[in-house]
N, C-alpha and C. Protein backbone atom coordinates (compact mmCIF):
# COMPACT_ATOMS: atom_id res chain seq x y z
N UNK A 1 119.22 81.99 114.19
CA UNK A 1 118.51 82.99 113.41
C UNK A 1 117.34 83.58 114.20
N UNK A 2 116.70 82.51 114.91
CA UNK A 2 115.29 83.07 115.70
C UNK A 2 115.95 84.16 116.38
N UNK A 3 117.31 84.12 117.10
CA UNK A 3 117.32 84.98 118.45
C UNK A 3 117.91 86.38 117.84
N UNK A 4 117.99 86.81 116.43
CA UNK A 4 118.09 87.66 115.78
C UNK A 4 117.36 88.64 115.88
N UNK A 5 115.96 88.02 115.31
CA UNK A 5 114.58 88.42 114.88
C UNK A 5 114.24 88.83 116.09
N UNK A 6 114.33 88.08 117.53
CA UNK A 6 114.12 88.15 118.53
C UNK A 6 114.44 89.43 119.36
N UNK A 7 115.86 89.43 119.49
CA UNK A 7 116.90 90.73 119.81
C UNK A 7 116.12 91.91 118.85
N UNK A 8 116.31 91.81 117.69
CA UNK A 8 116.33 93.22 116.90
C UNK A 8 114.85 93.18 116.13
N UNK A 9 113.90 92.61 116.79
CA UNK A 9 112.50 92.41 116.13
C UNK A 9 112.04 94.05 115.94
N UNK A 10 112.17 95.13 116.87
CA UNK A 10 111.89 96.48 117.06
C UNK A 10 112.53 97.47 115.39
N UNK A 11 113.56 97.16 115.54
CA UNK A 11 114.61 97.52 114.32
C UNK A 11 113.72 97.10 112.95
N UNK A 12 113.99 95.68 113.14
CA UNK A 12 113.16 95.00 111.79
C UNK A 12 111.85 95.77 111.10
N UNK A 13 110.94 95.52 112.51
CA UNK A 13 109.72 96.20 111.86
C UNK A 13 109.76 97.59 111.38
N UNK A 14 110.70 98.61 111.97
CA UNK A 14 110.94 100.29 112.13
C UNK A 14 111.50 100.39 110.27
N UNK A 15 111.98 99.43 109.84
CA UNK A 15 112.64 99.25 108.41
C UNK A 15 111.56 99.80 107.50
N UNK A 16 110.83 99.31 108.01
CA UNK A 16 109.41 99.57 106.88
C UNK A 16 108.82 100.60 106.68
N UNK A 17 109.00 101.38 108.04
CA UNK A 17 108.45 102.61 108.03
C UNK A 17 109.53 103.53 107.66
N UNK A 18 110.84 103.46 107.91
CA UNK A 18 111.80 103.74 107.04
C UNK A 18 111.62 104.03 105.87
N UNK A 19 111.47 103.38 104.74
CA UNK A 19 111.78 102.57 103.65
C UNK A 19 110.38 101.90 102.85
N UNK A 20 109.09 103.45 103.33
CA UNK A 20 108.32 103.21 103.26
C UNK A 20 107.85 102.79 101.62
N UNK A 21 108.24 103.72 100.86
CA UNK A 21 107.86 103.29 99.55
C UNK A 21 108.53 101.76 99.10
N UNK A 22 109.60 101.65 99.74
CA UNK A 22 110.63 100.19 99.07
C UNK A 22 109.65 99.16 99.88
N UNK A 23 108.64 99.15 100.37
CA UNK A 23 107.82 98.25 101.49
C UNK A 23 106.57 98.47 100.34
N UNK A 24 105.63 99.41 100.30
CA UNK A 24 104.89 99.33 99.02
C UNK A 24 104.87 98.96 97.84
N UNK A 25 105.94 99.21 97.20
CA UNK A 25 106.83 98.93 96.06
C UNK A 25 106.69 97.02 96.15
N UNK A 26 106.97 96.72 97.22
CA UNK A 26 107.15 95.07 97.39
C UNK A 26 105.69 94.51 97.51
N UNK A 27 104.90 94.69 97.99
CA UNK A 27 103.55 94.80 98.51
C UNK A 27 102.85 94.81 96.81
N UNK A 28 103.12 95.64 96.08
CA UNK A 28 102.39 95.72 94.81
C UNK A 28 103.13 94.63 94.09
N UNK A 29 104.07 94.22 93.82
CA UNK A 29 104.56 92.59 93.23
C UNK A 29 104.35 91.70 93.88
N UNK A 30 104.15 91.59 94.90
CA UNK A 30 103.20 90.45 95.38
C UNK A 30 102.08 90.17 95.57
N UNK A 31 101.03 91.08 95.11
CA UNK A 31 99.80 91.44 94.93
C UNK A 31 99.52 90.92 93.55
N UNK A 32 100.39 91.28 92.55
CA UNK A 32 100.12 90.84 91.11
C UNK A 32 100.21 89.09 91.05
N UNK A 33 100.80 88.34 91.84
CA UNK A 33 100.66 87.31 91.99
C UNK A 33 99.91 86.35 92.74
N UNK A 34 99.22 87.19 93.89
CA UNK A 34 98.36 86.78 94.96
C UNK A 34 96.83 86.21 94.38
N UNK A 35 96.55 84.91 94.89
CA UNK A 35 95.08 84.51 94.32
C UNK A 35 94.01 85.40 94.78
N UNK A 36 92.87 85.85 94.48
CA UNK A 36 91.90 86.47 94.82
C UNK A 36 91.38 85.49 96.26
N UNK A 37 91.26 85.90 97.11
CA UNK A 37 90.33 84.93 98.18
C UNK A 37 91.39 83.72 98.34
N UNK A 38 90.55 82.68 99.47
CA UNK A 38 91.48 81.31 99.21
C UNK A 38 91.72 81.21 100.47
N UNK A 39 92.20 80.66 101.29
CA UNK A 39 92.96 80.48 102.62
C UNK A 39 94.31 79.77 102.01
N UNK A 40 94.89 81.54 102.82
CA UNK A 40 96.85 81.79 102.46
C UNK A 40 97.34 81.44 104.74
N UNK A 41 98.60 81.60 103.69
CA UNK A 41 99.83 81.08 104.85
C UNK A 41 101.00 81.78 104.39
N UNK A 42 101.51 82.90 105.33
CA UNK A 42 102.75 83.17 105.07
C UNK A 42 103.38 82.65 106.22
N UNK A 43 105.03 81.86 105.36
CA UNK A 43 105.87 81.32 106.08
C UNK A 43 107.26 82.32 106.61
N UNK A 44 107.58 82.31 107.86
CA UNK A 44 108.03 83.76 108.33
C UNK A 44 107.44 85.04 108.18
N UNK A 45 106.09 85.03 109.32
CA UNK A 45 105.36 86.06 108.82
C UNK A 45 105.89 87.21 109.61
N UNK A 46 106.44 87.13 110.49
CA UNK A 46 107.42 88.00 111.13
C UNK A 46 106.86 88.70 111.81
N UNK A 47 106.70 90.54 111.73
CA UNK A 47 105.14 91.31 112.46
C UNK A 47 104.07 91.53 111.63
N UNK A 48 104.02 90.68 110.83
CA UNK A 48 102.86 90.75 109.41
C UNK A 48 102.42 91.66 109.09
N UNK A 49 103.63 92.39 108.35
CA UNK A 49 103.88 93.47 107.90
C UNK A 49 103.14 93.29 106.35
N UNK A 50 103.50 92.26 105.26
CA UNK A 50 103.06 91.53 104.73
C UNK A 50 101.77 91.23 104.57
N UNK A 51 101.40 90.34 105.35
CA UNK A 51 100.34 89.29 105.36
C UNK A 51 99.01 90.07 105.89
N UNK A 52 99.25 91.75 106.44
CA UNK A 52 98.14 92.75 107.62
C UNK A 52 98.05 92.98 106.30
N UNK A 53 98.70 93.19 105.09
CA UNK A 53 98.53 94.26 103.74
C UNK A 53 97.80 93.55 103.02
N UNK A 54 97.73 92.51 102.75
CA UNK A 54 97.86 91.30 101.44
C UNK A 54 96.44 90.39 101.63
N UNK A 55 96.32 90.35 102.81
CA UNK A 55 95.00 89.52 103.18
C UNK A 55 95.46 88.25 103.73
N UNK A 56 96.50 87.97 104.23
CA UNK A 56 96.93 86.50 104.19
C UNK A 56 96.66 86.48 105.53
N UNK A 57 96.00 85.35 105.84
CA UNK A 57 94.92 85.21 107.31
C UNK A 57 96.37 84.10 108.33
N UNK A 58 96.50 83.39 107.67
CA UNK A 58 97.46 82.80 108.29
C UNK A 58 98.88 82.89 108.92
N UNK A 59 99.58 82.90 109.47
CA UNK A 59 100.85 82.83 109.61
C UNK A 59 101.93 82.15 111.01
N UNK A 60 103.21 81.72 110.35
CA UNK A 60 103.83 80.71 111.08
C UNK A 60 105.22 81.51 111.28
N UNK A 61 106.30 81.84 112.56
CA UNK A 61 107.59 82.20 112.78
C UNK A 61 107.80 82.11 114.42
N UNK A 62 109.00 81.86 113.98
CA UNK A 62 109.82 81.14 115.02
C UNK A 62 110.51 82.48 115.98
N UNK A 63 109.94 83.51 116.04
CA UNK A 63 109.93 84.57 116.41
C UNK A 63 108.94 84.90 117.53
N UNK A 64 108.90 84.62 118.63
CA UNK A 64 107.62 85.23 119.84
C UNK A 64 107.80 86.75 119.55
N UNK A 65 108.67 87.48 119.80
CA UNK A 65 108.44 88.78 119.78
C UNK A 65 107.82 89.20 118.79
N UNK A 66 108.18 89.05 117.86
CA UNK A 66 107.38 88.91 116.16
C UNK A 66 105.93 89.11 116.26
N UNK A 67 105.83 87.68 116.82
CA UNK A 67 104.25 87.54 116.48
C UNK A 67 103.61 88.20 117.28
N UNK A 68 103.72 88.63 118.24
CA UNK A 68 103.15 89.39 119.49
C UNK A 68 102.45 90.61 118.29
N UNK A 69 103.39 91.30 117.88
CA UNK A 69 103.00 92.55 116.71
C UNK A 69 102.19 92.04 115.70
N UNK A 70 102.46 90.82 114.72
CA UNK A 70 102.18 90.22 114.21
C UNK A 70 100.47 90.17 114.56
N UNK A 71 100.18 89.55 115.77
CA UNK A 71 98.50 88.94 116.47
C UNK A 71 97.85 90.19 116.35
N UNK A 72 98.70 91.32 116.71
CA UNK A 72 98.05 92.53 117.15
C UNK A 72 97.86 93.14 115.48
N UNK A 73 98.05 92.76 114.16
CA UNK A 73 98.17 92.99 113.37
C UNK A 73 96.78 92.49 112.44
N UNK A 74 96.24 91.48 113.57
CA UNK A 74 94.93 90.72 113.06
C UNK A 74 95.49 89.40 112.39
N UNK A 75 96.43 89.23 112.61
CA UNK A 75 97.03 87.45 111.46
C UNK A 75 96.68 86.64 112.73
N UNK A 76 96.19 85.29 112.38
CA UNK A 76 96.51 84.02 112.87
C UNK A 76 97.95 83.27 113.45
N UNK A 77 98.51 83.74 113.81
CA UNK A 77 99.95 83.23 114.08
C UNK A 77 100.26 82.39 115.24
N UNK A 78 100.78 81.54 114.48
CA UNK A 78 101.62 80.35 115.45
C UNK A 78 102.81 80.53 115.60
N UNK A 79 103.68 80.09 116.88
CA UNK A 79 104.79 80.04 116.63
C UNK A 79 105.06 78.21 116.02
N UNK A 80 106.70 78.67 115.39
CA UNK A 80 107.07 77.51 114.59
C UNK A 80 107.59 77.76 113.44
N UNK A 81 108.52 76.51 113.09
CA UNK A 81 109.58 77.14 112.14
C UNK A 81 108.89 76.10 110.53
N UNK A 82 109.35 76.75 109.25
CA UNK A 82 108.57 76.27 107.86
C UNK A 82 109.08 74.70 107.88
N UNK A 83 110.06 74.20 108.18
CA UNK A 83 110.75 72.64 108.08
C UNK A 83 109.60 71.68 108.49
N UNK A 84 108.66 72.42 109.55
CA UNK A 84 107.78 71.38 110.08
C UNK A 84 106.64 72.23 110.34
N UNK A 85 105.73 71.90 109.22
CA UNK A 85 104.05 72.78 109.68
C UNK A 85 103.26 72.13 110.18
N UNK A 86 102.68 73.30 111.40
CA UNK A 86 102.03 72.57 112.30
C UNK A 86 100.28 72.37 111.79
N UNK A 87 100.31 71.87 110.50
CA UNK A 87 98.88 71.92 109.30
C UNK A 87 98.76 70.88 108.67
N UNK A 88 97.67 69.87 108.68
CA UNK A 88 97.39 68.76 107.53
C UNK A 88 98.14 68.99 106.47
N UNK A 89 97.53 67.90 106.03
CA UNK A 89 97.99 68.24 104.12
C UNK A 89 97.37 68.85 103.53
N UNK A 90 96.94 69.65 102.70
CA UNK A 90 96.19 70.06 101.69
C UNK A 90 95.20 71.23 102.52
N UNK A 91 95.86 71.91 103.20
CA UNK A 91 94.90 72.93 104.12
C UNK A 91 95.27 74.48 103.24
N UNK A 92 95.74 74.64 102.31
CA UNK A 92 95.72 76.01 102.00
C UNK A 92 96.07 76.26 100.20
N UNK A 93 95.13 77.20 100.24
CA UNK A 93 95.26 77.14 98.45
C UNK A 93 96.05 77.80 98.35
N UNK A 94 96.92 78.77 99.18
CA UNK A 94 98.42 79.15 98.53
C UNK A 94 99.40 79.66 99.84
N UNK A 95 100.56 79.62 99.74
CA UNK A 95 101.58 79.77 100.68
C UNK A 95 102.80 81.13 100.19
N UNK A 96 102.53 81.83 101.17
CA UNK A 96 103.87 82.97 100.72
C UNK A 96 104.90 82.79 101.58
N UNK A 97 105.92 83.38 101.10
CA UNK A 97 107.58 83.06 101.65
C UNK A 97 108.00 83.88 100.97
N UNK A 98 107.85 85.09 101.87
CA UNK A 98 108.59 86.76 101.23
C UNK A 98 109.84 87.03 102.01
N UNK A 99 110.74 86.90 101.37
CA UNK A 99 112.15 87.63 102.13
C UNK A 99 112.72 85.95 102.74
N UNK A 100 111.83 85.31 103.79
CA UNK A 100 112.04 84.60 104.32
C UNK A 100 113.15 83.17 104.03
N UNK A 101 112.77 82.53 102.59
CA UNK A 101 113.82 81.65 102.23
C UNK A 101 114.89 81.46 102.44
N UNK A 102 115.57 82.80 102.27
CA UNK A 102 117.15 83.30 102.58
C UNK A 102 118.00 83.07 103.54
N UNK A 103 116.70 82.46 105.02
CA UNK A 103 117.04 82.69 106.13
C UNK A 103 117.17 81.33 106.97
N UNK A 104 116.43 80.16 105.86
CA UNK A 104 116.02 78.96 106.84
C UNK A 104 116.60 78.05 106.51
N UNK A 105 116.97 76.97 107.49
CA UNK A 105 117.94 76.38 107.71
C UNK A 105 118.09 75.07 106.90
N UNK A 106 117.03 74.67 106.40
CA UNK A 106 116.95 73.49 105.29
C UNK A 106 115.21 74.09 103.89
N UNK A 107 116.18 75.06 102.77
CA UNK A 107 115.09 75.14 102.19
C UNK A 107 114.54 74.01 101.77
N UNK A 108 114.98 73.54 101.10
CA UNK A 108 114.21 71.89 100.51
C UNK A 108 113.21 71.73 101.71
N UNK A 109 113.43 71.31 103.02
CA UNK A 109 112.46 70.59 103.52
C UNK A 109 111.51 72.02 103.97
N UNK A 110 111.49 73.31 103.89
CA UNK A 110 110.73 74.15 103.94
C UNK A 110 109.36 74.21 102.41
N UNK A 111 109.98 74.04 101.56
CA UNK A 111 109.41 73.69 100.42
C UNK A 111 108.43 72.74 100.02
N UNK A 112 109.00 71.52 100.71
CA UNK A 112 108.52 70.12 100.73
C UNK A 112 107.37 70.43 101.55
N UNK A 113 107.51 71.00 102.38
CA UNK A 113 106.34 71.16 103.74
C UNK A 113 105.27 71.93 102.97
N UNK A 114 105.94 73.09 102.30
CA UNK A 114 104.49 74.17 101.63
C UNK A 114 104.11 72.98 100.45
N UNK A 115 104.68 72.20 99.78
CA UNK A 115 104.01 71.50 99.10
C UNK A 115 102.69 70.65 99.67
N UNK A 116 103.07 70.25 100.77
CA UNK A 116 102.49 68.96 101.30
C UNK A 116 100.81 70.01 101.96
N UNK A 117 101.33 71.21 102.52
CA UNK A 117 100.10 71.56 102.95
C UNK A 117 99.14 72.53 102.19
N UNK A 118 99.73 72.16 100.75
CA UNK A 118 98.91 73.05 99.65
C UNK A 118 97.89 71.91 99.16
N UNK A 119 96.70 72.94 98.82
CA UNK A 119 95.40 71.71 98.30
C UNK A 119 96.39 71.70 96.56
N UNK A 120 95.28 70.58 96.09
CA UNK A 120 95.78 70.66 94.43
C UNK A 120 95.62 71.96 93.86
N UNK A 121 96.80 71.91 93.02
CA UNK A 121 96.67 73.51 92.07
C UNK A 121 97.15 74.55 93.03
N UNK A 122 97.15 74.54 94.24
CA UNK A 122 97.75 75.46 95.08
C UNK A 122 98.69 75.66 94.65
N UNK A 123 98.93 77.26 94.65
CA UNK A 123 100.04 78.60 94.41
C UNK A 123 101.12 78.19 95.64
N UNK A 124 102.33 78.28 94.94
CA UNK A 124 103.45 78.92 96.24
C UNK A 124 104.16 80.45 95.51
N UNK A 125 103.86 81.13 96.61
CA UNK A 125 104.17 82.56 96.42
C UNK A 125 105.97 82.78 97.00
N UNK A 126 107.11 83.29 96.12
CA UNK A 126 108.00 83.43 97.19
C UNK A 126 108.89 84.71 96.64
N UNK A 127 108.90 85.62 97.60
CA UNK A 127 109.56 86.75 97.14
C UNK A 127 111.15 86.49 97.37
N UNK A 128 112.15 87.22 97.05
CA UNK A 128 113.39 87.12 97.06
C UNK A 128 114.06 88.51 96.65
N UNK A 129 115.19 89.00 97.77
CA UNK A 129 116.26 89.86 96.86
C UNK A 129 117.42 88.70 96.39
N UNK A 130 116.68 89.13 94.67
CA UNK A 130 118.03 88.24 93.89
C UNK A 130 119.53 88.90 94.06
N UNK A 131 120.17 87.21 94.54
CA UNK A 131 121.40 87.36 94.41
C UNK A 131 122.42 88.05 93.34
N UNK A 132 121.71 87.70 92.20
CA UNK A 132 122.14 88.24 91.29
C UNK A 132 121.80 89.50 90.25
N UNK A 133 121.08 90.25 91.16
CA UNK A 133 120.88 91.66 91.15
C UNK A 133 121.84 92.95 91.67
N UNK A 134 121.40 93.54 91.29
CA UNK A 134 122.57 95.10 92.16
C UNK A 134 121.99 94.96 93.10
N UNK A 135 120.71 94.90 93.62
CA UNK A 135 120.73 94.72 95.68
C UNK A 135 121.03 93.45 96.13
N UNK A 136 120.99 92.46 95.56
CA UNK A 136 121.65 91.31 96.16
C UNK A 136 123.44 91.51 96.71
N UNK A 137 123.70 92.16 95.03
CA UNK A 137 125.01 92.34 95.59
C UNK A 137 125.71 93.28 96.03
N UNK A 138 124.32 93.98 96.46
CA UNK A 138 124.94 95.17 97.43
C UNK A 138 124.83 95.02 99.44
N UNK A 139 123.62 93.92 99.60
CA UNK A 139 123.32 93.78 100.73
C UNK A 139 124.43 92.41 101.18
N UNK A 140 125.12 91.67 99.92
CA UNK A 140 126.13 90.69 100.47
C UNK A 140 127.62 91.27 100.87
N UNK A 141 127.68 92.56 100.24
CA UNK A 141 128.59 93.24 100.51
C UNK A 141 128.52 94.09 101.90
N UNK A 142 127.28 94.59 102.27
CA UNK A 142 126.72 95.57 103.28
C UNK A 142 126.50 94.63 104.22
N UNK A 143 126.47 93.34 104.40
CA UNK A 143 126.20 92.51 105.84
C UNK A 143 125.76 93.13 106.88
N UNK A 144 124.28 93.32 106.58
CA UNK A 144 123.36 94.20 107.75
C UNK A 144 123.51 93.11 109.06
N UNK A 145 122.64 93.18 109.97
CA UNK A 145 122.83 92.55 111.08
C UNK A 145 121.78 91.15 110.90
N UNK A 146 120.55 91.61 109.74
CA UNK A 146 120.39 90.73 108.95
C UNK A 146 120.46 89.25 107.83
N UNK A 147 121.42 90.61 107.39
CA UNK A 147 121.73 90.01 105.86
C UNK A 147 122.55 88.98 105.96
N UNK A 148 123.99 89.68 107.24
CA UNK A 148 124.78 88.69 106.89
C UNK A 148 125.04 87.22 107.66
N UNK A 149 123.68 87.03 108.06
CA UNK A 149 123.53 85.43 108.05
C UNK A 149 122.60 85.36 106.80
N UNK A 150 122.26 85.82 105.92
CA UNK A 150 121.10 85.30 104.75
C UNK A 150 122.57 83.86 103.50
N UNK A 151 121.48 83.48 102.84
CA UNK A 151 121.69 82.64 102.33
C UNK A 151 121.20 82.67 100.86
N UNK A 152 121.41 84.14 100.09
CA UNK A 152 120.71 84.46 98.83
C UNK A 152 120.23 83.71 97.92
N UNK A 153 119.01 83.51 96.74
CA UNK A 153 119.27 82.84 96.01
C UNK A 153 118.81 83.29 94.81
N UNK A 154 119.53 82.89 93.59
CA UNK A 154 119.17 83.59 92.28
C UNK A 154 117.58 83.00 91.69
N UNK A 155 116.86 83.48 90.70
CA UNK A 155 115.94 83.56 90.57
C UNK A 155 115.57 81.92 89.54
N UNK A 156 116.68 81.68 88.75
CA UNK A 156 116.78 80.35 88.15
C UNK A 156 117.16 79.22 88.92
N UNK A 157 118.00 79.65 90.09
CA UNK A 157 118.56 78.39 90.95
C UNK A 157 116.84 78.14 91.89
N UNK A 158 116.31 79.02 92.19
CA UNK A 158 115.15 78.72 92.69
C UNK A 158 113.83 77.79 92.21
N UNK A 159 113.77 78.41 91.01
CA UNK A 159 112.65 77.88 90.22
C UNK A 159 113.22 76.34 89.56
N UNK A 160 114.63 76.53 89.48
CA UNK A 160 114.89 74.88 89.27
C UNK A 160 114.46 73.82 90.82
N UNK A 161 115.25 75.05 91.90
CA UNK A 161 114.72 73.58 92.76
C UNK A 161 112.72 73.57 93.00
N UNK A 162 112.57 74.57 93.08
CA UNK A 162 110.93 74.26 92.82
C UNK A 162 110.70 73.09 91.35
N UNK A 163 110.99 73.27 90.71
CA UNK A 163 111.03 72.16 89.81
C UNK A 163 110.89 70.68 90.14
N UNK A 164 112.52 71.04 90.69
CA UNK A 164 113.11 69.29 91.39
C UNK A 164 111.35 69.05 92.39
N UNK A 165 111.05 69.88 92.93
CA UNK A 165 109.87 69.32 93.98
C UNK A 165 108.34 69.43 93.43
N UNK A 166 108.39 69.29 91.99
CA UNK A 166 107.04 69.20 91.39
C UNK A 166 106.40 70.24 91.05
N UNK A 167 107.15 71.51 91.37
CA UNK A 167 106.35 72.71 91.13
C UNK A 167 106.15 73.36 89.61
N UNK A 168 105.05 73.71 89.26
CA UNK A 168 105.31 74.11 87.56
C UNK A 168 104.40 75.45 87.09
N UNK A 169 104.25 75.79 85.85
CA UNK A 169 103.67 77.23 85.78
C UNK A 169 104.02 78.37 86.29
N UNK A 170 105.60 78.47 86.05
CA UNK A 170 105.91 80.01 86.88
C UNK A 170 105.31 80.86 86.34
N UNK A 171 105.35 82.04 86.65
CA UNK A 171 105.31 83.83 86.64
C UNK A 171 106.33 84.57 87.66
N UNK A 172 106.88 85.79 86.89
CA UNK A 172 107.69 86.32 87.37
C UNK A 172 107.18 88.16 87.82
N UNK A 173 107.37 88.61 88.83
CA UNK A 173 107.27 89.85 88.95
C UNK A 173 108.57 90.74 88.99
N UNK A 174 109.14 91.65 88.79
CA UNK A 174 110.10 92.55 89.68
C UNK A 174 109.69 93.85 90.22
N UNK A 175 110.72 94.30 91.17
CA UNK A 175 110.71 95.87 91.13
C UNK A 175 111.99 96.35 92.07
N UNK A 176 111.68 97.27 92.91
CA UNK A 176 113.02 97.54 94.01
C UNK A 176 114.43 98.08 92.34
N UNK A 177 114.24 99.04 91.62
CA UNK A 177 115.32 99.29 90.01
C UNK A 177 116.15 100.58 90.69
N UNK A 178 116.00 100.35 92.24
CA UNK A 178 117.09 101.32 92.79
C UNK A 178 117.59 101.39 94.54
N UNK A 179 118.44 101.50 94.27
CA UNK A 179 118.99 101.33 95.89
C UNK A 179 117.92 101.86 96.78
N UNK A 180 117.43 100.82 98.16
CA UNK A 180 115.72 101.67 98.96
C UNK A 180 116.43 103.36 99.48
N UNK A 181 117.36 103.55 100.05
CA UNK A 181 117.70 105.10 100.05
C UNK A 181 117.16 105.92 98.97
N UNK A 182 116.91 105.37 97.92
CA UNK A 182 117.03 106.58 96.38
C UNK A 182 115.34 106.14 95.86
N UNK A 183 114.56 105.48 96.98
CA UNK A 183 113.60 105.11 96.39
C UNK A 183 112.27 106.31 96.97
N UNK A 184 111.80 107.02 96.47
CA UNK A 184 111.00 107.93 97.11
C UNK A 184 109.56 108.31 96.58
N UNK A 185 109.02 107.06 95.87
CA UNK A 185 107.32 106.72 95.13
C UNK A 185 107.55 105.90 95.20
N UNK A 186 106.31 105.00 94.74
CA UNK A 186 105.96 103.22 94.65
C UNK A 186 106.43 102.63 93.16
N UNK A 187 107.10 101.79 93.04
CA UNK A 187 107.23 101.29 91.81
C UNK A 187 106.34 100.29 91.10
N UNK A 188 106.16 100.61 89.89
CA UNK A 188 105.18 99.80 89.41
C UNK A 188 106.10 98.51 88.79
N UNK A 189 105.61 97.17 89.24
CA UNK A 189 106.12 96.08 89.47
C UNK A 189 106.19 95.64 87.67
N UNK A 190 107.30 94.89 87.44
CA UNK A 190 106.98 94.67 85.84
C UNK A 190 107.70 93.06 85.69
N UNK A 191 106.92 93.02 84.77
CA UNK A 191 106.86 90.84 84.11
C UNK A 191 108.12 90.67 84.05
N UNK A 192 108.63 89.38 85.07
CA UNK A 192 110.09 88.68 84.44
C UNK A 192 111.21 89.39 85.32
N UNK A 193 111.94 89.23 84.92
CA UNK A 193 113.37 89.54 86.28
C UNK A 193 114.60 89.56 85.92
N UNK A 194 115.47 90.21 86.45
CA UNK A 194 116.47 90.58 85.81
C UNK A 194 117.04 92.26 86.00
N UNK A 195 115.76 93.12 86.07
CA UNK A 195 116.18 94.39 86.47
C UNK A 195 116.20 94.62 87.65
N UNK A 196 115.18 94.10 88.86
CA UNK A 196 114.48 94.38 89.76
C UNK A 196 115.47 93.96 91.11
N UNK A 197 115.55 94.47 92.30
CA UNK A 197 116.26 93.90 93.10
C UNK A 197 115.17 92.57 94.16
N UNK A 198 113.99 92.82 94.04
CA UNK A 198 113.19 92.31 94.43
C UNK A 198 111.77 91.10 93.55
N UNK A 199 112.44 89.99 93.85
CA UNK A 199 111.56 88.94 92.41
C UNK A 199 110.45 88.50 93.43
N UNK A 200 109.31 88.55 92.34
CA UNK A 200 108.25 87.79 93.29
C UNK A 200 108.37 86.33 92.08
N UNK A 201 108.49 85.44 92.48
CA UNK A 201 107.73 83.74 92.26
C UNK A 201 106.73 82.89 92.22
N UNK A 202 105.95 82.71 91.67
CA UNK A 202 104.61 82.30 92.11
C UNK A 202 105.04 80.79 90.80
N UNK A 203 104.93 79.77 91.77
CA UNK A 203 104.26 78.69 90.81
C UNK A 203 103.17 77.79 91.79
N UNK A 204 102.97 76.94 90.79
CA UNK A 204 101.43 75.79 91.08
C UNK A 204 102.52 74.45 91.38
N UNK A 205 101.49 74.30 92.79
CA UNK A 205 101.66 72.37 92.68
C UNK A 205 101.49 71.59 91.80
N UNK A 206 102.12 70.96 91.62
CA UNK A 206 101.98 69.81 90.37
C UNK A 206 101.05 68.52 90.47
């Protein structure tokens, strides 16, 4: 997966500027969930595209080319993959994982890890195109150069395994209510999921 990101890191980032409103649009549902202040960590921060918008000071991917854009973006970035953080325990009051889940090679122990390096009450933030949305099941059909190594996941199969690992107090965001080609303003993000091709997640450590 790294040598993906690696190869087509140029492409990746150019998406955004593409697809500029479907990048805002995402940016404002994860904002509605984001703690005010705090020391954050996004996991696959990629060229912190994300994390330059959001305030998130931290970030970890297994991507050199990435982060190169990423540093130059003002984030903290390490290289290194979410299975194993290179962070104490209890070093951050909340952790994002936008897009990223889809992609890594043992979620559980990616999970386990944002648990372990969240203080108490710490937020885990995690965006997702649901599988079981019209863009889920339009990008499993479309196997971008992306996509089709992703590993989708629906919005209940998620929050159960956050469950299984102690996590509790969800909130739900959506948005993305149209193919990003047909998207041409910012969408205003709305409670709960189900319409949206894009879910934000936010629960608390337990």
């Amino acid at each position: 997966m790294k040598n993906i990101f690696d190869r087509y890191y140029q492409r990746y980032d150019e998406w955004y500027d593409k697809h500029k409103f479907v990048y805002l649009s995402e940016i404002e549902a994860v904002r509605k969930v984001l703690p005010e202040g705090g020391k954050g960590l996004e996991i696959g921060v990629g060229t912190g595209r994300f994390a330059s918008q959001l305030g998130i000071q931290y970030g970890i991917d297994p991507s050199k080319r990435m982060l190169e854009i990423a540093k130059k973006r003002g984030i903290k970035a390490k290289l290194g993959c979410g299975e194993k953080l290179p962070f104490a325990n209890g070093t951050f009051d909340y952790v994002a994982i936008i897009i990223t889940i889809c992609f890594v090679k043992d979620p559980i122990k990616v999970l386990s890890e944002v648990r372990r390096v969240l203080k108490k009450d710490g937020k885990i933030i995690i965006g997702i195109i649901d599988k079981n949305s019209f863009l889920g099941k339009f990008y499993q059909r479309k196997k971008s150069v992306f996509y089709k190594q992703a590993n989708f996941f629906g919005v209940k199969e998620l929050t159960s395994l956050l469950e299984t690992l102690g996590f509790k107090k969800f909130s739900y965001y959506q948005t993305v209510f149209k193919i990003p080609e047909e998207i041409s303003s910012i969408e205003k993000p709305k409670r709960g999921y189900g319409r949206g091709g894009f879910v934000v997640i936010r629960g608390e450590k337990g």
